[in-house]
N, C-alpha and C. Protein backbone atom coordinates (compact mmCIF):
# COMPACT_ATOMS: atom_id res chain seq x y z
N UNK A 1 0.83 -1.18 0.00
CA UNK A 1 0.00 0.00 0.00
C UNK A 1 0.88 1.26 0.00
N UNK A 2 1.78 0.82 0.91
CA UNK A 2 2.73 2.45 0.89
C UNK A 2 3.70 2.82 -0.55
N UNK A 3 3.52 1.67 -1.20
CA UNK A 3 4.42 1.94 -2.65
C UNK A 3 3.19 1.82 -3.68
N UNK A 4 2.29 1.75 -3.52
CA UNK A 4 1.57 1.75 -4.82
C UNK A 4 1.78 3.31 -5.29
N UNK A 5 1.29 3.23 -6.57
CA UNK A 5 1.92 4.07 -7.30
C UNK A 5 0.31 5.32 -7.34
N UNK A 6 -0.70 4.36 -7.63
CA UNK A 6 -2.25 4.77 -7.26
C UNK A 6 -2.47 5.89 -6.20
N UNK A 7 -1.73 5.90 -5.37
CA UNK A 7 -2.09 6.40 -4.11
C UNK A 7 -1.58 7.84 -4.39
N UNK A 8 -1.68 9.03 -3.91
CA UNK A 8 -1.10 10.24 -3.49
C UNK A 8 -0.03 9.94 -2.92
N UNK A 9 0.79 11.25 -3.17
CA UNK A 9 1.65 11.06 -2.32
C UNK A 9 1.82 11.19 -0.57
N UNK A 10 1.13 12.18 -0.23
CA UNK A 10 0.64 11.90 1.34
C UNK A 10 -0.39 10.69 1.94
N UNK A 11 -0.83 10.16 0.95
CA UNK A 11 -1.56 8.80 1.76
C UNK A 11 -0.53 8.08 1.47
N UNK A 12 0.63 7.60 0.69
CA UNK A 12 1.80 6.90 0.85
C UNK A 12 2.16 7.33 1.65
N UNK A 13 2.59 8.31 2.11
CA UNK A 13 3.52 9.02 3.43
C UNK A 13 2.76 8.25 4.85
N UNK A 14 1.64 8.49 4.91
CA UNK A 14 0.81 8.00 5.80
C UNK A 14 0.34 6.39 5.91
N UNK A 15 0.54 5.50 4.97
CA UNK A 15 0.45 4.28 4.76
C UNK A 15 2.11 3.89 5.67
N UNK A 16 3.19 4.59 4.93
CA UNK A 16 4.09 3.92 5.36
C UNK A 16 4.19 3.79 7.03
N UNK A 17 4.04 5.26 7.61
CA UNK A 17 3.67 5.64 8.99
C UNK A 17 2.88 4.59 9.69
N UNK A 18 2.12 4.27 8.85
CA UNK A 18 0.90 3.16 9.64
C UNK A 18 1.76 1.71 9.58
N UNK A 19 2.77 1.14 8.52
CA UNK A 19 3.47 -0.01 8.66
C UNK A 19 4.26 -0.02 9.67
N UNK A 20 5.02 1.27 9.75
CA UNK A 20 5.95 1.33 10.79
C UNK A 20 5.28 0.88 12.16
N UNK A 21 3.99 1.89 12.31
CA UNK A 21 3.28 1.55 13.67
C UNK A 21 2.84 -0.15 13.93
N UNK A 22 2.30 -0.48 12.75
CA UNK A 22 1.71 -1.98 12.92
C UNK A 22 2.88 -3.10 13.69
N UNK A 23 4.03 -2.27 12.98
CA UNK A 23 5.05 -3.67 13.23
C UNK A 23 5.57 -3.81 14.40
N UNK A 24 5.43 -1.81 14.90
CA UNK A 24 5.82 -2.09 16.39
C UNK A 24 4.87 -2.61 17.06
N UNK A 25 4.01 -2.69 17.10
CA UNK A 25 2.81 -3.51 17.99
C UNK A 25 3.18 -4.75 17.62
N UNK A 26 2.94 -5.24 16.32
CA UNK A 26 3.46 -6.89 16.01
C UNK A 26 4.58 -6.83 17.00
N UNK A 27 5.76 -6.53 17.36
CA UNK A 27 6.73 -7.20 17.88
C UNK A 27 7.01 -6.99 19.19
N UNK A 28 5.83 -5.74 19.97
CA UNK A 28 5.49 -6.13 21.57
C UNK A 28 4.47 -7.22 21.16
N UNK A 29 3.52 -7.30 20.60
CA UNK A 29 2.77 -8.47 20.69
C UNK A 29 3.31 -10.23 20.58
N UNK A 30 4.20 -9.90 20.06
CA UNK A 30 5.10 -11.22 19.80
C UNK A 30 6.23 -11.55 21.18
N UNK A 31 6.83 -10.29 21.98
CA UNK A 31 7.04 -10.38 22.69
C UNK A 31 6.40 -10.69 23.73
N UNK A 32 5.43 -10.64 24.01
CA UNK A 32 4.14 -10.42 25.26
C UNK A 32 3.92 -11.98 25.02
N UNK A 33 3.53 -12.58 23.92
CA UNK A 33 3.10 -14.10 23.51
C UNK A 33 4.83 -14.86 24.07
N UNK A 34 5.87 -14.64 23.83
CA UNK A 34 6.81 -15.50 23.99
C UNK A 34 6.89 -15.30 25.49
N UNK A 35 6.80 -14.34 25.89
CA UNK A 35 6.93 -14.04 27.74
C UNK A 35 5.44 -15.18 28.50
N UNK A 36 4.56 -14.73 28.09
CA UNK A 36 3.00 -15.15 28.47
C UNK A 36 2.19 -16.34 28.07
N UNK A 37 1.93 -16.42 26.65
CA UNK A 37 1.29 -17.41 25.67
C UNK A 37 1.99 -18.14 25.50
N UNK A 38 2.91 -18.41 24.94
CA UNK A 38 3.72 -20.11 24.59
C UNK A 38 4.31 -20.50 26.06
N UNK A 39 4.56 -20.26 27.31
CA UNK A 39 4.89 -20.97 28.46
C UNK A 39 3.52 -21.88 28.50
N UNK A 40 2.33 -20.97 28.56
CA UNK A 40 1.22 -21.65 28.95
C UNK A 40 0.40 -22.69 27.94
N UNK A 41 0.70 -22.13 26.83
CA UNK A 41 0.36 -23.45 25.50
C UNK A 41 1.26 -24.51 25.67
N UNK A 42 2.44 -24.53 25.85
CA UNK A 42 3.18 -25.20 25.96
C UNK A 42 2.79 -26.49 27.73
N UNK A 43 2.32 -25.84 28.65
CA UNK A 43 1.92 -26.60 29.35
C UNK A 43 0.36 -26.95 29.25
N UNK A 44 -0.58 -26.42 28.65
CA UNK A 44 -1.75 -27.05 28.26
C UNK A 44 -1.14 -28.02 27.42
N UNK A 45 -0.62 -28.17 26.41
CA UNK A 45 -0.22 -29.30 25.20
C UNK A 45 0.10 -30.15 26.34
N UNK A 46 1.30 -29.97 27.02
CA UNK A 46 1.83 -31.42 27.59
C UNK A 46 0.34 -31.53 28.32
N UNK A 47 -0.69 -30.80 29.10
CA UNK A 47 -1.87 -31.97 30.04
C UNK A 47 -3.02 -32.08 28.97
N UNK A 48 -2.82 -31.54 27.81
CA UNK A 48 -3.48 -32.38 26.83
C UNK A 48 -2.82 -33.95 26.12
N UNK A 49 -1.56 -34.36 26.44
CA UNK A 49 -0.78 -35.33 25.61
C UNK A 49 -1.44 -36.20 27.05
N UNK A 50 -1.26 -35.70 28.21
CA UNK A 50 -1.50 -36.66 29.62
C UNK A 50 -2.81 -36.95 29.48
N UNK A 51 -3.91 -36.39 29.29
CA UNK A 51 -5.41 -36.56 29.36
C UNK A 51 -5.35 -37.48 27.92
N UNK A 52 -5.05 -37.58 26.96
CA UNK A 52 -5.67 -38.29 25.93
C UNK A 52 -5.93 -39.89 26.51
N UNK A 53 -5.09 -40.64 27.11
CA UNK A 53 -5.22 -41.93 26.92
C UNK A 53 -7.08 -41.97 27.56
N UNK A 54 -7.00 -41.10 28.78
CA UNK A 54 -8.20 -41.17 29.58
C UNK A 54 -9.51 -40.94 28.51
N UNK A 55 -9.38 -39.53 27.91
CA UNK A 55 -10.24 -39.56 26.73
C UNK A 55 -10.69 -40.35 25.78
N UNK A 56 -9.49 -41.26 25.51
CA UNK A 56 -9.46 -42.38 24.32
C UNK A 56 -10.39 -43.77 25.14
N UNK A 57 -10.42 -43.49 26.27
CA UNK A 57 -10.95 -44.50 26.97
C UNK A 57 -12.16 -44.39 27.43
N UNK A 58 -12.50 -43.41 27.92
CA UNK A 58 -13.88 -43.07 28.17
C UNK A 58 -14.69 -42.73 26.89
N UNK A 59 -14.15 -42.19 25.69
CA UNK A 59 -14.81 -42.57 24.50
C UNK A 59 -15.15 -44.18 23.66
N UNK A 60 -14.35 -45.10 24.06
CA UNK A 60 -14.40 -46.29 23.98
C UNK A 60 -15.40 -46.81 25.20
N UNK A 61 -15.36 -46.43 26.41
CA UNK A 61 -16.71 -46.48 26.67
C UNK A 61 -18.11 -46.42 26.70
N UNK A 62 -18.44 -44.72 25.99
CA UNK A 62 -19.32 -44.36 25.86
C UNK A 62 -19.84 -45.09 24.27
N UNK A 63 -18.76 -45.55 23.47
CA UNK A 63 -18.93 -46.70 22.20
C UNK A 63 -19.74 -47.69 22.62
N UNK A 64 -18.88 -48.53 23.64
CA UNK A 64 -19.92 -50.16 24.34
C UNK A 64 -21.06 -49.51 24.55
N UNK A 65 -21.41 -48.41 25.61
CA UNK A 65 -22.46 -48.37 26.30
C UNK A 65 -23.75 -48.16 25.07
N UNK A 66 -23.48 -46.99 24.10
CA UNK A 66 -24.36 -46.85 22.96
C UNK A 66 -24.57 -48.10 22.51
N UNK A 67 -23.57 -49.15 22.19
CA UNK A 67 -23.70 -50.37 21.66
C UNK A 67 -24.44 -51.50 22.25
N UNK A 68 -24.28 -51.67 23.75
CA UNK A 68 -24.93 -52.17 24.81
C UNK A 68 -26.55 -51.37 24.46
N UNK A 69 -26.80 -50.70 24.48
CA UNK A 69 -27.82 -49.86 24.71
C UNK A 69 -28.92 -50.08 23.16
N UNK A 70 -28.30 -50.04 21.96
CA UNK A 70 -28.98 -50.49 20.96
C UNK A 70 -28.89 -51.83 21.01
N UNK A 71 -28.33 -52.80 21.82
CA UNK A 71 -28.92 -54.01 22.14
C UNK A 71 -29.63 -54.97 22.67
N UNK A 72 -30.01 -53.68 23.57
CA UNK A 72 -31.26 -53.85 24.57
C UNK A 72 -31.80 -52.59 24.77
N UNK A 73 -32.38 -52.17 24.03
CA UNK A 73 -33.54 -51.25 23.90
C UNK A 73 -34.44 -51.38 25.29
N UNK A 74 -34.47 -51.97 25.77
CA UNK A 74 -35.49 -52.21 26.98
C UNK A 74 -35.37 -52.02 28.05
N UNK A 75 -34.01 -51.21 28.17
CA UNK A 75 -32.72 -51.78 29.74
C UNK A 75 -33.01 -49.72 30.12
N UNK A 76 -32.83 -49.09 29.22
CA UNK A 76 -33.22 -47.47 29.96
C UNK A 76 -34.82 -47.63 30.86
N UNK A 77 -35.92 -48.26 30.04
CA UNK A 77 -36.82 -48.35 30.85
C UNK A 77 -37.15 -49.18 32.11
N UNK A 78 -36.22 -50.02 32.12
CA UNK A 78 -36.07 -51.14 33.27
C UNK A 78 -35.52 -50.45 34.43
N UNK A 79 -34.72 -49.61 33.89
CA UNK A 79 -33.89 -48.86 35.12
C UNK A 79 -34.65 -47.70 35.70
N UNK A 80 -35.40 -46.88 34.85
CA UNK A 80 -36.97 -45.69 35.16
C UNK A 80 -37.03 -47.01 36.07
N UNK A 81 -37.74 -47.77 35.82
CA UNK A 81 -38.81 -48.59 36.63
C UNK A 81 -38.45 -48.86 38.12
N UNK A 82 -36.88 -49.57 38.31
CA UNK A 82 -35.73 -49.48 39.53
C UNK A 82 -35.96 -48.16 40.20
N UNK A 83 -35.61 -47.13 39.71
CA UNK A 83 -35.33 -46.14 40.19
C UNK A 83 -37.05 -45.54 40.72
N UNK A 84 -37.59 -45.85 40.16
CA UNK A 84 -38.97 -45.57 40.22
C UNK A 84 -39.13 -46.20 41.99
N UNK A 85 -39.06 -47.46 41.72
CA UNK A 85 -39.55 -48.41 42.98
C UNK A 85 -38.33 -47.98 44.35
N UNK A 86 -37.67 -47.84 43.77
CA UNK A 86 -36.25 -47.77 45.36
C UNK A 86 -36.93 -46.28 45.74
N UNK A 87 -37.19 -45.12 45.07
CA UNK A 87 -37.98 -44.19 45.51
C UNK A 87 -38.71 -44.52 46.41
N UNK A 88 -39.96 -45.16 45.84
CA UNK A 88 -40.95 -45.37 46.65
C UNK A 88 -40.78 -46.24 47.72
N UNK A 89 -40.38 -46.98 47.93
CA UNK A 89 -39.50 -47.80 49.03
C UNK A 89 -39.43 -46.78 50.00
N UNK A 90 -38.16 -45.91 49.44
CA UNK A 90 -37.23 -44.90 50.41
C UNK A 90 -37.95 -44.00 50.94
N UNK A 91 -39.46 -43.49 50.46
CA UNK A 91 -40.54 -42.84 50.60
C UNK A 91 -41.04 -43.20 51.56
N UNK A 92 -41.50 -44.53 51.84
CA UNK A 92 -42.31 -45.27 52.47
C UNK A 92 -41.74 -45.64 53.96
N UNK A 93 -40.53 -45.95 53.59
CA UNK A 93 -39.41 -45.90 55.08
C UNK A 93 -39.31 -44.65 55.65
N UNK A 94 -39.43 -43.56 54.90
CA UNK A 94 -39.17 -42.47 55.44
C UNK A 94 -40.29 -41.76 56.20
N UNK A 95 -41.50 -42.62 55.84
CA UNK A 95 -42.93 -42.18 56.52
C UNK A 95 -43.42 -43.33 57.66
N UNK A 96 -42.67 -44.56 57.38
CA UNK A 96 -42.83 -44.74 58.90
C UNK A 96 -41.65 -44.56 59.80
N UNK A 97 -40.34 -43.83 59.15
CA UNK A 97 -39.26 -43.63 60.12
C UNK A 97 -40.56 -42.26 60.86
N UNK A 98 -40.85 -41.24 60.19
CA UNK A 98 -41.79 -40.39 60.67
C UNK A 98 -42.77 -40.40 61.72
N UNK A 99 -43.36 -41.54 61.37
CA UNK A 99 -44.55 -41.94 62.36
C UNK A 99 -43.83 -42.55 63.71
N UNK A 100 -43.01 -43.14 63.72
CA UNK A 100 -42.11 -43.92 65.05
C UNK A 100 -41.91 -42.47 65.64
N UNK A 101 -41.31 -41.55 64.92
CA UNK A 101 -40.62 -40.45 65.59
C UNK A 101 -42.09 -39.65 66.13
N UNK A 102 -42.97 -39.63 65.57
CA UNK A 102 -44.18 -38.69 65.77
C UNK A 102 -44.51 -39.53 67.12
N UNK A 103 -44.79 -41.09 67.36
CA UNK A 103 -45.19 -41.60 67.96
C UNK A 103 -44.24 -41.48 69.57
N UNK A 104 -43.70 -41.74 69.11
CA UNK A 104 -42.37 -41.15 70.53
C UNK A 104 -42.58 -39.83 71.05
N UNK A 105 -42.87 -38.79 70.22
CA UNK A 105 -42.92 -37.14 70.76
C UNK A 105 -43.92 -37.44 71.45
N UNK A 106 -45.20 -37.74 70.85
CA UNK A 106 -46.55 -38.30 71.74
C UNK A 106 -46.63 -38.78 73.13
N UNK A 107 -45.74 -40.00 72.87
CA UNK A 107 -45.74 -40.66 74.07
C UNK A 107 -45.02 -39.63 75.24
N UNK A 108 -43.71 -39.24 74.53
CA UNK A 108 -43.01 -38.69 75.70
C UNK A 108 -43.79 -36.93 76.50
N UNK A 109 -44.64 -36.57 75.24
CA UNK A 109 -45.56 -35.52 75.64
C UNK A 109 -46.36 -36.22 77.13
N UNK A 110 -47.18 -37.04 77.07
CA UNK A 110 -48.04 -38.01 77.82
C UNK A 110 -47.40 -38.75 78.93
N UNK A 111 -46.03 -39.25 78.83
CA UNK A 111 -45.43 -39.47 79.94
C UNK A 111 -45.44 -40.77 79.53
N UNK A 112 -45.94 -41.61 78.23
CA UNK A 112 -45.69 -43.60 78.12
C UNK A 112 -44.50 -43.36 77.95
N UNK A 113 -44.50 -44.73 78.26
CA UNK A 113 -42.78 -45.57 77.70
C UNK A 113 -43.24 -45.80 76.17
N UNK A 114 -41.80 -45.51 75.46
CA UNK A 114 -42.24 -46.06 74.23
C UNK A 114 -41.62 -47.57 74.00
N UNK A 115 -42.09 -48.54 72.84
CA UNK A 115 -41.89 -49.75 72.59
C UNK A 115 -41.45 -49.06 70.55
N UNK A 116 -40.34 -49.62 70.44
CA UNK A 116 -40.18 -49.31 69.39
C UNK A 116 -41.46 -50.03 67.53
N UNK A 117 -41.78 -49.49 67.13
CA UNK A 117 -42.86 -49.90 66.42
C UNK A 117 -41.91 -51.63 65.63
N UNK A 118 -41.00 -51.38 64.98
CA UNK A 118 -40.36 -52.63 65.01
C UNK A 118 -40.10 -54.19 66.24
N UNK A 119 -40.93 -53.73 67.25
CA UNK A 119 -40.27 -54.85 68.46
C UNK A 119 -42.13 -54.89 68.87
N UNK A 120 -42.80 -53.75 68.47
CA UNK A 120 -44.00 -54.54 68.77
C UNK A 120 -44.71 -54.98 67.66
N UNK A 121 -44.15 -54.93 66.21
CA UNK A 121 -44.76 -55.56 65.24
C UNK A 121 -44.02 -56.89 64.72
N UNK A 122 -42.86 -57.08 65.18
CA UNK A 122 -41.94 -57.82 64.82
C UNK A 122 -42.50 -59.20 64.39
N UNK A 123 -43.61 -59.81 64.37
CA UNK A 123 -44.29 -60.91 63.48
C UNK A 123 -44.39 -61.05 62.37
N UNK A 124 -44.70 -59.09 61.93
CA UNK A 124 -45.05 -59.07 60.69
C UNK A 124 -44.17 -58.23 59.61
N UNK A 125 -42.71 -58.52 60.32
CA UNK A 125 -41.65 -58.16 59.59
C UNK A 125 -41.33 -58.73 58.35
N UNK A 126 -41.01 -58.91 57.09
CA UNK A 126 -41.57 -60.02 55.48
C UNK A 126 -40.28 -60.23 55.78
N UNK A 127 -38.97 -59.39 56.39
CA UNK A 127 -37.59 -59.64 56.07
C UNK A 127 -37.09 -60.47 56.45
N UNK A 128 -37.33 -61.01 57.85
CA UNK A 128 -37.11 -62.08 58.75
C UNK A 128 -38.17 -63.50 58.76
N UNK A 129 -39.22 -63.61 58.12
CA UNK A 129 -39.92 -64.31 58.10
C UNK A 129 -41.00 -64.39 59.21
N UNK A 130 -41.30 -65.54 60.44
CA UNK A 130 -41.49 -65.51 61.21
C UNK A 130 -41.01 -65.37 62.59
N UNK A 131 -41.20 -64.31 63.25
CA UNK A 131 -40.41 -63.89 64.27
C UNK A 131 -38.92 -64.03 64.70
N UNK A 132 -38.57 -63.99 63.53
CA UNK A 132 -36.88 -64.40 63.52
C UNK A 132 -36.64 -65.01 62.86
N UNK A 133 -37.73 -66.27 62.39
CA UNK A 133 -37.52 -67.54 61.83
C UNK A 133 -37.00 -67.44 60.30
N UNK A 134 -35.93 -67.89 59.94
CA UNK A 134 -35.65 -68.08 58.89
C UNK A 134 -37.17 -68.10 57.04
N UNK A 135 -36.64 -67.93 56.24
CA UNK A 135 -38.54 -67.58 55.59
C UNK A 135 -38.19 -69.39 55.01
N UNK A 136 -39.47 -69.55 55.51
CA UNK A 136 -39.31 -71.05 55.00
C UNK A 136 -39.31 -71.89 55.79
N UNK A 137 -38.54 -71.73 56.91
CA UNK A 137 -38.72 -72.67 58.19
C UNK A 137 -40.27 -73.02 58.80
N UNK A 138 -39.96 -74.48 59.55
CA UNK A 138 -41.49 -74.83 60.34
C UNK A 138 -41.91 -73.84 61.20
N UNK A 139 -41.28 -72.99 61.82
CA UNK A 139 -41.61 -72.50 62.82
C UNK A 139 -43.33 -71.69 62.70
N UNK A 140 -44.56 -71.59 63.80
CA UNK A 140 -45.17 -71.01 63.69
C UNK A 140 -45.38 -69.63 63.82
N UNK A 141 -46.23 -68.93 63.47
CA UNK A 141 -46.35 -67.42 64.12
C UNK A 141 -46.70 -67.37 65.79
N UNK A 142 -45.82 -66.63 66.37
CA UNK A 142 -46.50 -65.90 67.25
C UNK A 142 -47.48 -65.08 67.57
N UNK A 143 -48.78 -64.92 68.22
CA UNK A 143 -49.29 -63.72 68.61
C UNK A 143 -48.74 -62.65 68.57
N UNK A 144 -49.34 -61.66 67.98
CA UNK A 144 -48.99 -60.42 68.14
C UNK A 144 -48.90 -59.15 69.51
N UNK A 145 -47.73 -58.78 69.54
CA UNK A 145 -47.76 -58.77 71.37
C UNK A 145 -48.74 -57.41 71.19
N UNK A 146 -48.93 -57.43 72.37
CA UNK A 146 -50.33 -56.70 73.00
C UNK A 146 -49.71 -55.62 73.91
């Protein structure tokens, strides 16, 4: 631009002025990058060379799992369904952990002793079978204590 021939002669004068300026910025800018920018590219590259194997691997994962996954089409909704039920489970424990605790404030408002709701229902526990008894064993039921 500063030698075209097209130009005036004061916008050449002023073109060249403007190269001069550009280049000094190019070469604090180039300085500023060799002081600043390439230390730190230079250590992103090396924990990018360290992270690949992990990448290469967890992408080879997420391969099976898609692959697993178009092979049983049926297995995302199986797991809704799991997750569905352990909820409600955890729901359900959590409302008679509630009621034991409600039942205790009660009592201790009133002045009873409490009996823990597990030790006075303990017959009709499904986990233990019959009153301790193994599930399956002869043993009969007990009365339900009173």
């Amino acid at each position: 631009m500063a030698e075209n021939e097209g130009l005036g002669r004061w916008a050449r004068r002023r073109a060249r002025g403007e190269l001069k300026d550009v280049g000094a910025r190019f070469d604090v800018a180039m300085q500023t990058w060799r002081a600043v920018g390439e230390p730190e590219a230079q250590l992103l590259e090396a924990r990018r060379r360290q992270v690949a194997p992990e990448v290469a691997r967890l992408e080879k994962a997420q391969t099976a799992r898609e692959a697993f996954l178009a092979e049983h089409p049926d297995i995302p909704e199986r797991i809704s369904d799991l997750c569905r039920a352990t909820e409600a489970r955890e729901q359900l424990e959590n409302m008679r952990r509630s009621e034991i605790l409600r039942e205790r404030r009660q009592a201790r408002q009133f002045g009873r002793s409490v009996t823990p709701h597990t030790q006075r229902c303990s017959w009709m526990v499904p986990k233990c079978g019959l009153r301790g008894a193994p599930i399956g064993s002869a043993a009969r039921p007990s009365p339900p204590l009173r």
